[in-house]
Protein backbone atom coordinates (compact mmCIF):
# COMPACT_ATOMS: atom_id res chain seq x y z
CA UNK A 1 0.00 0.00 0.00
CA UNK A 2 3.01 2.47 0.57
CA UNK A 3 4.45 1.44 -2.16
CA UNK A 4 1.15 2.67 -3.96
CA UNK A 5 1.17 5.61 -2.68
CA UNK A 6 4.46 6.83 -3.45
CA UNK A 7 3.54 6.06 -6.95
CA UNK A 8 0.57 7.77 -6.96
CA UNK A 9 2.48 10.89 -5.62
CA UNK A 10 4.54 10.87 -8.23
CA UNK A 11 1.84 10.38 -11.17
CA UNK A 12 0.83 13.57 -9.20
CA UNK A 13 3.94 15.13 -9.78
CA UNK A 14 4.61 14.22 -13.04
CA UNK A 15 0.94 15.76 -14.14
CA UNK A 16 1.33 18.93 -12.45
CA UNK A 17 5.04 19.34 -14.14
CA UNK A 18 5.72 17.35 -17.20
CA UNK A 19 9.22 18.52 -17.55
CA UNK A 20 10.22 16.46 -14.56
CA UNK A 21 10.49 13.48 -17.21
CA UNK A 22 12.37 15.51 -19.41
CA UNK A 23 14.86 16.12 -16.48
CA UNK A 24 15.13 12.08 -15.48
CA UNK A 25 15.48 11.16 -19.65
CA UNK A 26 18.09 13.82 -20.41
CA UNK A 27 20.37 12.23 -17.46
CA UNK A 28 20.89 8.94 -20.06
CA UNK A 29 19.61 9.13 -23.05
CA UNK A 30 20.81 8.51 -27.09
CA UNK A 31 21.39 11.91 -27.86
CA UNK A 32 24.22 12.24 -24.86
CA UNK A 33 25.94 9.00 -26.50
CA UNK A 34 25.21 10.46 -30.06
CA UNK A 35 27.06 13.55 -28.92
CA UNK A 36 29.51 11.75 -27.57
CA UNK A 37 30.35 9.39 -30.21
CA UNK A 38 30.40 11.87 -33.03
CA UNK A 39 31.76 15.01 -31.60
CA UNK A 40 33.78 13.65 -28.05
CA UNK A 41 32.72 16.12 -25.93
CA UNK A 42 31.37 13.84 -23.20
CA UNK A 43 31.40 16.77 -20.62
CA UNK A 44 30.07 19.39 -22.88
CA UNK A 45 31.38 22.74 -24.48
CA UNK A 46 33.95 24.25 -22.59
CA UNK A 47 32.92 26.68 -19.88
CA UNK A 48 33.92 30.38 -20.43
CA UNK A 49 34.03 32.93 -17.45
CA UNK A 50 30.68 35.35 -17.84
CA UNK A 51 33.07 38.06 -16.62
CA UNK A 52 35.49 37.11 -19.55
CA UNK A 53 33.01 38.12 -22.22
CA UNK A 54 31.65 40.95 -20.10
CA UNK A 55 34.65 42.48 -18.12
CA UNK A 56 32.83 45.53 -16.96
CA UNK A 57 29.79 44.24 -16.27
CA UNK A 58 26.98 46.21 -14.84
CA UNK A 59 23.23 46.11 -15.54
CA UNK A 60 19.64 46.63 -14.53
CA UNK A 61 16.88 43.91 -15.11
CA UNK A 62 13.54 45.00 -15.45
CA UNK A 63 9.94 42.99 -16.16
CA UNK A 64 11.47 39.80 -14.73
CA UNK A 65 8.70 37.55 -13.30
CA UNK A 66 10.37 34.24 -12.02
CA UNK A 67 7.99 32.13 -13.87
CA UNK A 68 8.73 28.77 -14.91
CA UNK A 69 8.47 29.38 -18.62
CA UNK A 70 10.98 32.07 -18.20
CA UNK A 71 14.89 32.74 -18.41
CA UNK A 72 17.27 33.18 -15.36
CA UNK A 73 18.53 36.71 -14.46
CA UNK A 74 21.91 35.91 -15.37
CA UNK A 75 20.53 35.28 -19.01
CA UNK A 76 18.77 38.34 -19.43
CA UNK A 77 21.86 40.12 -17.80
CA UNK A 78 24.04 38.18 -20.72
CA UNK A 79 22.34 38.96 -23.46
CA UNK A 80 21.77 42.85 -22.39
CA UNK A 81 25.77 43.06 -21.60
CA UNK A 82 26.20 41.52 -25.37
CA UNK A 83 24.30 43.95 -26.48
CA UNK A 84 26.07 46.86 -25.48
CA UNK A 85 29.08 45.91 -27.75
CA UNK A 86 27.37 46.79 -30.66
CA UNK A 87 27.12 50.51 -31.60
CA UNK A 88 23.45 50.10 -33.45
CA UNK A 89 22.80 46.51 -32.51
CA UNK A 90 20.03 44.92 -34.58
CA UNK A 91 18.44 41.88 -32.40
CA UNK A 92 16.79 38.88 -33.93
CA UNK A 93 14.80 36.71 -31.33
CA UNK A 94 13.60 33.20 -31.67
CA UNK A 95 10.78 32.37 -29.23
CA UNK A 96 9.43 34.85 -27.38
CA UNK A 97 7.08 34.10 -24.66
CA UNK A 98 5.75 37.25 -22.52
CA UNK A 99 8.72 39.22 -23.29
CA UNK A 100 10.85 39.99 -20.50
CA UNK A 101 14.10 39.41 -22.97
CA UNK A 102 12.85 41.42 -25.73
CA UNK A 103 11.86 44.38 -22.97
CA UNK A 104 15.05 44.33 -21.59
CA UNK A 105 17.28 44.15 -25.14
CA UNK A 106 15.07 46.58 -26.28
CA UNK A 107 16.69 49.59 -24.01
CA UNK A 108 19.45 48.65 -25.73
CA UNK A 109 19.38 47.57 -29.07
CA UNK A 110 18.24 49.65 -32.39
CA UNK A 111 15.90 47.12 -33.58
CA UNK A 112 14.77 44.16 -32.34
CA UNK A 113 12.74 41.19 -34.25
CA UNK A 114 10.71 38.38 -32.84
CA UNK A 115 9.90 35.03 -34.39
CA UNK A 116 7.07 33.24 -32.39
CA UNK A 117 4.28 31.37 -33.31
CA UNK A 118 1.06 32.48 -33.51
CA UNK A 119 -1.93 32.45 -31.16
CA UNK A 120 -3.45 29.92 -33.71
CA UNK A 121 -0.21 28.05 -33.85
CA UNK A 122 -0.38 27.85 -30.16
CA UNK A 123 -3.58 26.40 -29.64
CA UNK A 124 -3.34 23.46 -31.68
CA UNK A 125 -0.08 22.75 -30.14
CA UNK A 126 -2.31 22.33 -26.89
CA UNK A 127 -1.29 25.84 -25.19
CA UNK A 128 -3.74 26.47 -22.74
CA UNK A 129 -6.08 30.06 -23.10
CA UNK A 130 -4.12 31.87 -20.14
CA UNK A 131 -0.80 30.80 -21.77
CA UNK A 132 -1.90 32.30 -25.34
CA UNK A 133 -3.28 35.48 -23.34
CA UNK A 134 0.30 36.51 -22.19
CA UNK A 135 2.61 35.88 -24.83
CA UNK A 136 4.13 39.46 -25.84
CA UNK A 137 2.46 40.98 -22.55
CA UNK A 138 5.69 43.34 -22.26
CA UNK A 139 7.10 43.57 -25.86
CA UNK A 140 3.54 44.35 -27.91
CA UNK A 141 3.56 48.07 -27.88
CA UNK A 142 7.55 48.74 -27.94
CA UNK A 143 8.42 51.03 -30.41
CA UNK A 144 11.47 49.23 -31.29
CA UNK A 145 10.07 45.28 -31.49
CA UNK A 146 8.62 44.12 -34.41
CA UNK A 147 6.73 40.59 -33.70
CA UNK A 148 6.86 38.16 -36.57
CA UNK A 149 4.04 35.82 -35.74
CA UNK A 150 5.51 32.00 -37.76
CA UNK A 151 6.92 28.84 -36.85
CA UNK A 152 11.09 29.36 -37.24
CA UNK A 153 10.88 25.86 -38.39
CA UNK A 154 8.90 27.10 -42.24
CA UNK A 155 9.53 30.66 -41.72
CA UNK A 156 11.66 32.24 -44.68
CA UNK A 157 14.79 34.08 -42.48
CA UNK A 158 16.04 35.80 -46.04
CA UNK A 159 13.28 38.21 -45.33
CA UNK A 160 14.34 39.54 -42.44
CA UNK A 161 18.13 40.82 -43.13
CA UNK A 162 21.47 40.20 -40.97
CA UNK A 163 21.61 40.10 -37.04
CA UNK A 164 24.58 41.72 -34.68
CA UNK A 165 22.83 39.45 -31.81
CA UNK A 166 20.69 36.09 -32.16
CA UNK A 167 18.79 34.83 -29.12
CA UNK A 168 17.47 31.35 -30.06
CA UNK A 169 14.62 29.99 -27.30
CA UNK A 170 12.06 28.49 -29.56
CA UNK A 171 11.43 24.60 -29.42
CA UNK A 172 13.79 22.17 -27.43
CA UNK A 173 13.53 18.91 -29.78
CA UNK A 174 16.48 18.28 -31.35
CA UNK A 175 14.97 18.88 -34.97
CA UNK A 176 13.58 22.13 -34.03
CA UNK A 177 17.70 23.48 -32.27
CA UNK A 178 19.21 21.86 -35.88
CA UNK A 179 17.08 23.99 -37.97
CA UNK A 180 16.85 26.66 -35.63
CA UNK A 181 20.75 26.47 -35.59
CA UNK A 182 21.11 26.26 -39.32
CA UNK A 183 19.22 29.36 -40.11
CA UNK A 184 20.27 31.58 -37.39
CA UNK A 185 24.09 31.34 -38.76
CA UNK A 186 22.82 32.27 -42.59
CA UNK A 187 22.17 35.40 -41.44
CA UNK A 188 25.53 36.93 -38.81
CA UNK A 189 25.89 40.45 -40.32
CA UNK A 190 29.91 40.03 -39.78
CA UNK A 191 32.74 38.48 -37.90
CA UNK A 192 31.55 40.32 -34.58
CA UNK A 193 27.93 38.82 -35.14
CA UNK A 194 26.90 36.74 -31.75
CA UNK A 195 24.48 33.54 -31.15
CA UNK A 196 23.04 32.45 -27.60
CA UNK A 197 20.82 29.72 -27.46
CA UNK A 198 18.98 29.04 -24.04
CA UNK A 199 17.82 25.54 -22.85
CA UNK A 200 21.98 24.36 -23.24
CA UNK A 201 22.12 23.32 -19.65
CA UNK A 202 20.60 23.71 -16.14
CA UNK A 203 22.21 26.70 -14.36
CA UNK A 204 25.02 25.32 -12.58
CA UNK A 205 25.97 23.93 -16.27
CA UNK A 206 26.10 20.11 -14.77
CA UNK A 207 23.32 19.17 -16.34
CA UNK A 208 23.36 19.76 -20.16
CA UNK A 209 19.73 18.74 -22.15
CA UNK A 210 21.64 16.55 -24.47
CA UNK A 211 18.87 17.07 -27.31
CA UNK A 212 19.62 20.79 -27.84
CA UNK A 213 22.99 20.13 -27.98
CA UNK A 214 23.17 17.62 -30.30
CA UNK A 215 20.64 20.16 -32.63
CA UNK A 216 23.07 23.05 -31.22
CA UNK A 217 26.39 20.76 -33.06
CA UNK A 218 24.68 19.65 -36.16
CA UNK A 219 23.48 22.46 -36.84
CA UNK A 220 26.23 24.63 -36.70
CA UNK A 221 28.58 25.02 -39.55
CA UNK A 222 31.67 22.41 -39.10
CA UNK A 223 34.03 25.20 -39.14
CA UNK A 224 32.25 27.52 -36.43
CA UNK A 225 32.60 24.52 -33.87
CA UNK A 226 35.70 25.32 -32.10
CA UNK A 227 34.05 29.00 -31.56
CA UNK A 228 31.25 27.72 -29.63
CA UNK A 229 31.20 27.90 -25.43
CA UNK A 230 28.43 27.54 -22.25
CA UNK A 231 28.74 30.73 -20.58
CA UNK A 232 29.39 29.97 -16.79
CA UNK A 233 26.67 31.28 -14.52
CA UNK A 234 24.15 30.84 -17.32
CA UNK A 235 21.56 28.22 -19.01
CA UNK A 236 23.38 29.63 -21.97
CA UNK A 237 25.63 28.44 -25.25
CA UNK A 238 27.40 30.89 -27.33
CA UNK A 239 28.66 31.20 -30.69
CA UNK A 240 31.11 34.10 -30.86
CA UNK A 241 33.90 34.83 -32.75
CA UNK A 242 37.14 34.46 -30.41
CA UNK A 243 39.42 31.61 -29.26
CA UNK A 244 38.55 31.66 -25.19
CA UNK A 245 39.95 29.80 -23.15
CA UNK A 246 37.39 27.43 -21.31
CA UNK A 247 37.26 24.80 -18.66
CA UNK A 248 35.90 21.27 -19.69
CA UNK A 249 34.21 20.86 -15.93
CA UNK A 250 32.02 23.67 -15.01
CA UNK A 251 33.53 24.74 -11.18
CA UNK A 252 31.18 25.10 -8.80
CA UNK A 253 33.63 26.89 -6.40
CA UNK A 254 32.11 30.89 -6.61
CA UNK A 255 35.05 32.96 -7.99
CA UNK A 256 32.42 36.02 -8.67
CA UNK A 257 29.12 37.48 -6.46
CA UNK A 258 26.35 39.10 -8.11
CA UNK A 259 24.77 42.40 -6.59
CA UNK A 260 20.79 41.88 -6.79
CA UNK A 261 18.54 44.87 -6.03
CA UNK A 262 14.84 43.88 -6.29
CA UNK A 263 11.86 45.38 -5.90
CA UNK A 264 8.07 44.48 -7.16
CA UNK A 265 4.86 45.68 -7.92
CA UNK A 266 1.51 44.54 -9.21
CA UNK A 267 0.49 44.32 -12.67
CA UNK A 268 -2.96 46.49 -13.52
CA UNK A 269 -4.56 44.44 -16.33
């Protein structure tokens, strides 16, 4: 009868958050071994120092809401500080959700461009009315942001121009990071051009979702591979144009503290 029980708690838990089983799977699963066998990097990218990338580090995070569906602080702050090296950056975002990112870049950047699916799209992927209610709830009405409403996976990216910045954060399955991959790196304006991707790795970097990986590898171009990194501190992976020097083992011994003022306040709908 215990035993029952405990298995009944866990149905429980499994129902109220799906993406425990995603957790469990990615621990063993083909696409670690694939990676393994084909590129050799049983331990990952190597791990580059966030302050390495951004030395003088120093920002302000607004519109953050801690929600599960969300990005950490330390992404957000990432991406901002990456903005900043680029005199008229033009953004290019791939899955926006309520759009704390895009708010945030948007301060910064000269133009920023979002590629999510549409309400319709959504809903017949099973997204539930309150879920479809809030996507763009802080990016809709910035001056700046101009929402493309398509799948990445059949949208046409030649439209859209070349990107200083790329934030890809649109589907996890390792189809959807290949293609995702493949078109994002089609359209770099220049040597300087960035990519992040989100969804590399749990925070502490120890635990890597093997599936975007593997879609992060194949579908980068064979001779951008040695340029790609996980950013310590971050969920993030990063394509930028610099021989770093990176650690294969994430540390988990602090060597930097982050200063975090916060305040809140309700939201008048």
């Amino acid at each position: 009868m215990a035993s029952l029980k405990k298995f009944l708690q866990i149905i429980k838990i499994i129902i109220r958050n799906p993406g425990v089983l995603g957790y469990v799977y990615e621990q063993d699963n083909p696409n670690k071994n694939y990676v393994i066998k084909k590129y050799g990097l049983k331990n990952g990218l190597p791990t580059i120092d966030f302050l390495d990338i951004l030395p003088e580090f120093n920002e302000t995070i607004t519109h953050y809401t801690a929600l599960s569906h969300g990005s950490q602080i330390s992404d957000y702050s990432l991406l901002k500080g990456l903005a900043r090296k680029f005199k008229q950056c033009r953004y290019l975002e791939i899955g926006t959700w309520i759009g704390e990112s895009l708010v945030n870049i948007s301060s910064i950047a000269k133009e920023c461009i979002s590629i999510s699916m549409s309400d319709k799209e959504l809903q017949q992927q099973g997204s539930t009315k309150e879920g479809i209610a809030v996507q763009r709830m802080f990016s809709k009405n910035l001056s700046n942001v101009k929402h493309i409403m398509q799948n990445s996976q059949t949208f046409d990216f030649s439209s859209i121009g070349k990107f200083d910045l790329i934030y890809v954060n649109g589907g996890n399955q390792y189809n959807e990071v290949k293609k995702d991959t493949e078109n994002v790196f089609k359209i770099l304006k220049d040597d300087n051009s960035i990519i992040v991707w989100h969804d590399y790795s749990n925070l502490t970097g120890n635990t890597i979702l093997w599936r975007v990986f593997a879609g992060i590898l194949d579908g980068c171009p064979k001779e951008k591979l040695s340029n790609l990194y996980h950013v310590s501190n971050t969920m993030c992976a990063i394509y930028i144009n610099k021989k770093l020097i990176g650690t294969e083992i994430p540390s988990q011994i602090p060597n930097k503290i982050f200063t975090i003022n916060i305040s809140s306040k309700k939201i008048n709908n």
